[in-house]
Protein backbone atom coordinates (compact mmCIF):
# COMPACT_ATOMS: atom_id res chain seq x y z
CA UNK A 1 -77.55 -18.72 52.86
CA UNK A 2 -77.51 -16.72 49.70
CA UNK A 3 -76.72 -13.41 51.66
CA UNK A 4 -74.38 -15.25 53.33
CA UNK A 5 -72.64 -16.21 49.64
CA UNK A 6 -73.39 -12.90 48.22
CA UNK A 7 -71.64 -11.36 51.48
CA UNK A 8 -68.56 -14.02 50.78
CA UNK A 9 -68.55 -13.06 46.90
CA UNK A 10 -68.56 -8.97 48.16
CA UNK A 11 -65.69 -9.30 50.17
CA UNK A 12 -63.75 -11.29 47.37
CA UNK A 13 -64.45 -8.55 44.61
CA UNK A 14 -63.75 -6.23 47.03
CA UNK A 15 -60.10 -7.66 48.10
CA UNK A 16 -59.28 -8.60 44.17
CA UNK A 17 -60.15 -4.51 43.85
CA UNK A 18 -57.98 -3.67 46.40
CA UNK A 19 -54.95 -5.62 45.58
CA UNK A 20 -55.21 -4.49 41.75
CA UNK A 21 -54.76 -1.17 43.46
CA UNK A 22 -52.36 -1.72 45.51
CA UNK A 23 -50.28 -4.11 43.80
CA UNK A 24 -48.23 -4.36 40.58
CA UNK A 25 -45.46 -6.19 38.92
CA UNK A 26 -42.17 -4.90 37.84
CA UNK A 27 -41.07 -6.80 34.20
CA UNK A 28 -37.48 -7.39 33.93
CA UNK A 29 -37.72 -5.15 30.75
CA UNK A 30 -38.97 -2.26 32.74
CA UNK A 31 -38.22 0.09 35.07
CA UNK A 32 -41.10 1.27 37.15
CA UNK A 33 -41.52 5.04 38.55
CA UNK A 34 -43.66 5.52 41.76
CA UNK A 35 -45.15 8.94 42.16
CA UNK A 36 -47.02 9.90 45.05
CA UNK A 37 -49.70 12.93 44.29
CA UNK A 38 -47.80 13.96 40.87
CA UNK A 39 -44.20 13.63 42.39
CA UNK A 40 -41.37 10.85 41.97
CA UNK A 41 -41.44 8.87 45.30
CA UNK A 42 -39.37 5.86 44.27
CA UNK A 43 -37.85 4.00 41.45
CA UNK A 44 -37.73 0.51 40.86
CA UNK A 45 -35.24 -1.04 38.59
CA UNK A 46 -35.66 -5.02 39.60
CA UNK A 47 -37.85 -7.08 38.75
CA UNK A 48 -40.45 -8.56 40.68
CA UNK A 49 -44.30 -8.39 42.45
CA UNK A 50 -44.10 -4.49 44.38
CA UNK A 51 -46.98 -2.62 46.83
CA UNK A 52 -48.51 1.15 46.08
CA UNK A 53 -50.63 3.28 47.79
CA UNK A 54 -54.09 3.55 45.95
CA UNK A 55 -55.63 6.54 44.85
CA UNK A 56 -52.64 8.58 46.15
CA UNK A 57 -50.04 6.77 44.51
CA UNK A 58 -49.38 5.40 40.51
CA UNK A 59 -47.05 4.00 38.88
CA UNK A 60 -45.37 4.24 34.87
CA UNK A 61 -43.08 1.96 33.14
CA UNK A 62 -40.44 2.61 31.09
CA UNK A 63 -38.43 0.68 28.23
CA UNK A 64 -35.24 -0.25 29.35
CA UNK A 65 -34.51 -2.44 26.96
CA UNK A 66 -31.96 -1.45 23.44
CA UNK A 67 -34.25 1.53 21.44
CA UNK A 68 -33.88 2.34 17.85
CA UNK A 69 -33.99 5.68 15.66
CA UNK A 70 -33.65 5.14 12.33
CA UNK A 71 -34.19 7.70 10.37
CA UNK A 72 -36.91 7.38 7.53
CA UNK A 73 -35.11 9.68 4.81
CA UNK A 74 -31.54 10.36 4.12
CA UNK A 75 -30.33 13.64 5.49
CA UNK A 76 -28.91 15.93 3.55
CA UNK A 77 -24.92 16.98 4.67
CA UNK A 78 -22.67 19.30 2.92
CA UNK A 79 -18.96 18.80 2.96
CA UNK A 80 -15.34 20.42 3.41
CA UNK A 81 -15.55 20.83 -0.60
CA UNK A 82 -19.39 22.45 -0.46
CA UNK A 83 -20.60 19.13 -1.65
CA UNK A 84 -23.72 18.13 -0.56
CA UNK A 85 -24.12 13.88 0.78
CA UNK A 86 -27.25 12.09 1.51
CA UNK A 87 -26.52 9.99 4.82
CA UNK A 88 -28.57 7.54 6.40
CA UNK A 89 -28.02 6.78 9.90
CA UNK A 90 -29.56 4.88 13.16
CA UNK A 91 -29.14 5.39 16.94
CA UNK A 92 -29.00 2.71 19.28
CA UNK A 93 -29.99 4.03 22.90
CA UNK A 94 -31.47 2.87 25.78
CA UNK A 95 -32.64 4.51 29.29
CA UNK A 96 -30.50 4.43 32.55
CA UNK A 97 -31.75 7.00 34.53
CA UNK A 98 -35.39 7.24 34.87
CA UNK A 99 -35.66 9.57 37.51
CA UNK A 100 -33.94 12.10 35.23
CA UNK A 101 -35.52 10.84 32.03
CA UNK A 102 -38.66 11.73 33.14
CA UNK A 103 -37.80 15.22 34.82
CA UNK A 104 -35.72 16.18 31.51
CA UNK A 105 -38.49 15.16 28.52
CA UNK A 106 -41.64 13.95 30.86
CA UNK A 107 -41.07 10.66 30.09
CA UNK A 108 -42.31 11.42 26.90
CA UNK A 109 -40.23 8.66 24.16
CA UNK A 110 -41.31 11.24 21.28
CA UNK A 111 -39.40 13.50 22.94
CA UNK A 112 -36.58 12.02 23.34
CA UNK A 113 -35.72 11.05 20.47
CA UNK A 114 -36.24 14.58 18.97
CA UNK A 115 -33.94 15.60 21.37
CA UNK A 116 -30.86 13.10 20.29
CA UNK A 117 -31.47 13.45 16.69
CA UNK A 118 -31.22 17.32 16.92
CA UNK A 119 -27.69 16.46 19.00
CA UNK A 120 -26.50 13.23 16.68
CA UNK A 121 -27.49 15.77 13.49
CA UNK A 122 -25.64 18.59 14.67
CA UNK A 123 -22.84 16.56 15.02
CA UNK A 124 -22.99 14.80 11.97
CA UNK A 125 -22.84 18.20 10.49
CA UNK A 126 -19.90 19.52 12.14
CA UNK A 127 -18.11 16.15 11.29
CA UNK A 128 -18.78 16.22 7.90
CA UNK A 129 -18.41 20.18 7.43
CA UNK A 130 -14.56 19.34 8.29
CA UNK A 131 -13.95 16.62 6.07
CA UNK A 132 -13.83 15.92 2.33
CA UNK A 133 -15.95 13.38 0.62
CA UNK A 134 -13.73 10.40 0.15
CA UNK A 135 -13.04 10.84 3.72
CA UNK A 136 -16.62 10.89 4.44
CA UNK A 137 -17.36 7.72 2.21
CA UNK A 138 -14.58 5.45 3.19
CA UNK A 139 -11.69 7.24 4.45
CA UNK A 140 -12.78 8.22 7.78
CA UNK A 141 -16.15 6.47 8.71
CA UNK A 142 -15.22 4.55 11.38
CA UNK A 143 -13.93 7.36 13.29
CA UNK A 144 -16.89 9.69 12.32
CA UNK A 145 -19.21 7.10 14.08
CA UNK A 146 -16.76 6.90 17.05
CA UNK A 147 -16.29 10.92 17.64
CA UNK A 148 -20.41 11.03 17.21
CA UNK A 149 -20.77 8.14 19.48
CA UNK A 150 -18.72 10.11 22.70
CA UNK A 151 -20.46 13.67 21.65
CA UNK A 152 -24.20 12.59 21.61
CA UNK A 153 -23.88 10.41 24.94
CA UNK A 154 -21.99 12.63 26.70
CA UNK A 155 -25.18 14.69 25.81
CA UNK A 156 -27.81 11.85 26.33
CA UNK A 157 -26.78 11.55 29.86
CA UNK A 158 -28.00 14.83 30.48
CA UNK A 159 -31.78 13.49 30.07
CA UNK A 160 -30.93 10.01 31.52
CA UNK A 161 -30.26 8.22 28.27
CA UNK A 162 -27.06 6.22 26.81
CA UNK A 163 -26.18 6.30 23.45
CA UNK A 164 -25.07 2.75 22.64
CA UNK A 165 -24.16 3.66 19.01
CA UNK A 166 -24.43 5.64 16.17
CA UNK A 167 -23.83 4.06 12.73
CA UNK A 168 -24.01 5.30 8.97
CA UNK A 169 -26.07 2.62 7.05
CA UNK A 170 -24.99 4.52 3.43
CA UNK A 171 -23.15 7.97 2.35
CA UNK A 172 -24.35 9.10 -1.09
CA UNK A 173 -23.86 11.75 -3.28
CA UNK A 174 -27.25 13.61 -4.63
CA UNK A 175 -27.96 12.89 -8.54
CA UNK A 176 -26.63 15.92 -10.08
CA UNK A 177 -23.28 15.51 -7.39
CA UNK A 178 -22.75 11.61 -8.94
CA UNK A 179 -23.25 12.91 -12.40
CA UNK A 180 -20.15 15.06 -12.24
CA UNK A 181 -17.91 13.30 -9.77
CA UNK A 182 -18.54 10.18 -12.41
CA UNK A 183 -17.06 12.16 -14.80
CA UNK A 184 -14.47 13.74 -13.06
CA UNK A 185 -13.55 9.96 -11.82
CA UNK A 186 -13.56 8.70 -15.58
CA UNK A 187 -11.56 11.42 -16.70
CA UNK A 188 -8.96 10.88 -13.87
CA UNK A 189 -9.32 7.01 -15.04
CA UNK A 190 -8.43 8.18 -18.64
CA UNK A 191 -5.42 10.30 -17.72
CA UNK A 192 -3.84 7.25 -15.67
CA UNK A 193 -4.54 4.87 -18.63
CA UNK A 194 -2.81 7.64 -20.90
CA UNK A 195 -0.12 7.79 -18.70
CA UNK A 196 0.56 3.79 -17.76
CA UNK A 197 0.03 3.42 -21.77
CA UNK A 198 3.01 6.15 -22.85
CA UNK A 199 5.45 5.11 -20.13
CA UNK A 200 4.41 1.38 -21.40
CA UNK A 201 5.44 2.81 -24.96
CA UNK A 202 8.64 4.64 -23.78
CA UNK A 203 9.44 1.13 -21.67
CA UNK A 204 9.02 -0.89 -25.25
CA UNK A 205 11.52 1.08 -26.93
CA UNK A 206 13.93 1.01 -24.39
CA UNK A 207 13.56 -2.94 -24.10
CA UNK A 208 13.72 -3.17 -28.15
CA UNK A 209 16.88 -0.75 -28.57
CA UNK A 210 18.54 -2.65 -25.85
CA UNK A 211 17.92 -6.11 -27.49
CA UNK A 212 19.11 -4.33 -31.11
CA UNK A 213 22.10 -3.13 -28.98
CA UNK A 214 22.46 -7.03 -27.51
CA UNK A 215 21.67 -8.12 -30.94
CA UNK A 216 24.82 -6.29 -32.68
CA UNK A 217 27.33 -7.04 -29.91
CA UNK A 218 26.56 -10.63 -30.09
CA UNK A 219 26.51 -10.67 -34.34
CA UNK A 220 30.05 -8.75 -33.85
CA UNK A 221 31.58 -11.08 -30.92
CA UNK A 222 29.82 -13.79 -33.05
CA UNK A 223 32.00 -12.50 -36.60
CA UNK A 224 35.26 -12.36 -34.40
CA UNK A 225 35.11 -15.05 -33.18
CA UNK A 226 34.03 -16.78 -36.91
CA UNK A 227 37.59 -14.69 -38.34
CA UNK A 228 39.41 -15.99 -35.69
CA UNK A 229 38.25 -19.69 -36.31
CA UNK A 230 38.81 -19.00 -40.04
CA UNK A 231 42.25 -17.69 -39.73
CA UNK A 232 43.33 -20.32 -37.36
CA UNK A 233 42.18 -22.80 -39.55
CA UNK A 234 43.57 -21.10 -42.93
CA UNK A 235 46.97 -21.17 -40.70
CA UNK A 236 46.30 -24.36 -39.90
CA UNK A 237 45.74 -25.39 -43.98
CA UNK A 238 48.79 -23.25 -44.59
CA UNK A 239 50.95 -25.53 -42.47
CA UNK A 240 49.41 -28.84 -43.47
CA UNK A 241 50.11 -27.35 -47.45
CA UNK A 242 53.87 -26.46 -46.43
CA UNK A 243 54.31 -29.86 -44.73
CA UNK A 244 53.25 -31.57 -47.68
CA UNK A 245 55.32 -29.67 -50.15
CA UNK A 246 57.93 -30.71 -48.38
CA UNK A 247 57.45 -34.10 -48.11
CA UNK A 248 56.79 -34.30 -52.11
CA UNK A 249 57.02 -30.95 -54.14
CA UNK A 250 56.09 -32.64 -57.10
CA UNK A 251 52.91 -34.23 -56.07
CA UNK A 252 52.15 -30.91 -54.52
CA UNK A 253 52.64 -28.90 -57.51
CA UNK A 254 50.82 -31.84 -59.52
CA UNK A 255 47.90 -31.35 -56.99
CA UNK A 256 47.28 -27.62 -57.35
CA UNK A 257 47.54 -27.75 -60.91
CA UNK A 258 44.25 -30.05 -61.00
CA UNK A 259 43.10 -27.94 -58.34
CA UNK A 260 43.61 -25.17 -61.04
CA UNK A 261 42.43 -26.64 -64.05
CA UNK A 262 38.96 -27.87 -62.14
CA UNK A 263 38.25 -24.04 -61.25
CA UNK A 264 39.71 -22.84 -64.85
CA UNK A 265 37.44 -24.88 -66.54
CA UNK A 266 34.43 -25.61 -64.81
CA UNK A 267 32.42 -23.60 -67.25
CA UNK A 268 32.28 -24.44 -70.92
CA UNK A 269 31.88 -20.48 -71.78
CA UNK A 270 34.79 -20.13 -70.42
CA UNK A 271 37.82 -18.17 -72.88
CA UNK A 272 41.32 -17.98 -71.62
CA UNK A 273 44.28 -16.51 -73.91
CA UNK A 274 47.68 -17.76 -73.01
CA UNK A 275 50.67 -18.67 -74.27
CA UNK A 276 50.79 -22.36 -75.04
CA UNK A 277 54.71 -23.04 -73.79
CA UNK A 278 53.32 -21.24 -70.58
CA UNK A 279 53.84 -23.10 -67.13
CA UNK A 280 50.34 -23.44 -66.52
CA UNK A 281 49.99 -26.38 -69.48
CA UNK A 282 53.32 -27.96 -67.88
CA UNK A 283 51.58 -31.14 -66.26
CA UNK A 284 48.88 -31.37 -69.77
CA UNK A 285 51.86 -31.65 -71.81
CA UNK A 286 53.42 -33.75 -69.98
CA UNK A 287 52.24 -35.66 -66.82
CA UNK A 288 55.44 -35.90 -64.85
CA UNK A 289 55.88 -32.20 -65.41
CA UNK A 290 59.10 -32.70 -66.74
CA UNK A 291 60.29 -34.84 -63.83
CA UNK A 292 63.23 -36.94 -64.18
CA UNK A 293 63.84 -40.62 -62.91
């Protein structure tokens, strides 16, 4: 009985060994590559439980998920001005071809990714070499990313790989580079100012010498207009004076005389010389000035 379970438990290992060898599962995150005595006999891109050969067959997975190279220091760039720019960049890529991946770098992920870095760097170069560096900064990022995007793939397709995208995390300028371009920028900054204030100044005076200007046309259509009121009312006196003396010359001429005599005398220091049978004393002699009933 005990050989008998010994025999049972034999066979068991035995079949567990042999389907370990022969079988294996595919992850959906994988693509598996069957070679058969050191050459590619099939590839398997879905997912699921597959058979191999032992001993003379073996199998390798592969990533096929989204892959990341980010670059641990800025690289160093030099622009259409012979500036040099730190950039920091990442590459999103992923595997489609394993067959080819695998002939091209091994299937070796190190690589790989030396391989598209050399390409995505050489093309940052060229890209940068032809532009200036507020182009680089702001002006033209988006389509620097876009042009490297189509270069390196069209390259990464060469070793089985797809470039999904390239971005630039951060374009700076080195130390020494900021130092002067700050100063450059603040002296720009201090010419504007200069400028906005002296056409601000030359805008003033031309606002102030056209209110003086507005100023004396409306003081001299103001004093017309105050003559021309006076003089219509001094005719209009005039009249009113004639239409009285008409009505009554002798209460007229009795009138202005007071009239006189209030502005003749009005001040006690005063001196006048005249003769006394003169006209001007005709209504103090004699009230009626010599008026007749």
């Amino acid at each position: 009985m005990s050989n008998r379970m010994n025999l049972i438990a034999g066979v068991v290992v035995g079949v567990g060994l042999l389907a370990s060898a022969t079988l294996f599962t595919v992850d959906q995150r994988q693509y598996a590559v069957v070679f058969q005595l050191g050459e590619i006999k099939d590839v398997i891109e879905e997912p699921g439980l597959n058979f191999k050969f032992p001993v003379i067959q073996n199998v390798r997975f592969f990533d096929r998920r989204i892959l990341t190279i980010d670059t641990p220091e800025p690289e160093r760039f030099i622009t259409a001005e012979k500036q040099n720019v730190l950039v920091d960049h990442f590459v999103k890529w992923r595997i489609i071809d394993p067959r080819r991946y695998y002939e091209s770098v091994a299937g070796d992920e190190v690589r790989a990714r030396t391989r598209l870095l050399q390409t995505v760097n050489s093309g940052l170069r060229e890209e940068f070499g032809r532009r200036t560096v507020p182009e680089v900064v702001s002006g033209e990022r988006d389509r620097i990313m876009e042009s490297m995007r189509v270069r390196a793939d069209a390259d990464a397709r060469q070793i089985g790989v797809q470039i999904i995208d390239v971005r630039l995390k951060r374009v700076d300028l080195p130390t020494e580079v900021s130092e002067s371009v700050y100063r450059r920028m603040e002296a720009e900054r201090k010419r504007v100012a200069n400028e906005l204030r002296s056409e601000g100044a030359a805008s003033a005076e031309q606002i102030r010498a056209d209110a003086d200007r507005q100023r004396e046309v409306l003081i001299a259509e103001a004093y017309r207009e105050a003559q021309m009121v006076m003089g219509q009312g001094d005719a209009r006196a005039t009249a009113i004076y004639a239409d009285a003396f008409q009505k009554d010359p002798g209460f007229y001429s009795f009138y202005r005389s007071l009239e006189a005599y209030r502005g003749t005398f009005s001040d006690k220091g005063d001196v006048m010389v005249l003769d006394p049978s003169s006209d001007f004393f005709k209504f103090l002699k004699d009230p009626s000035g010599g008026a007749r009933n």
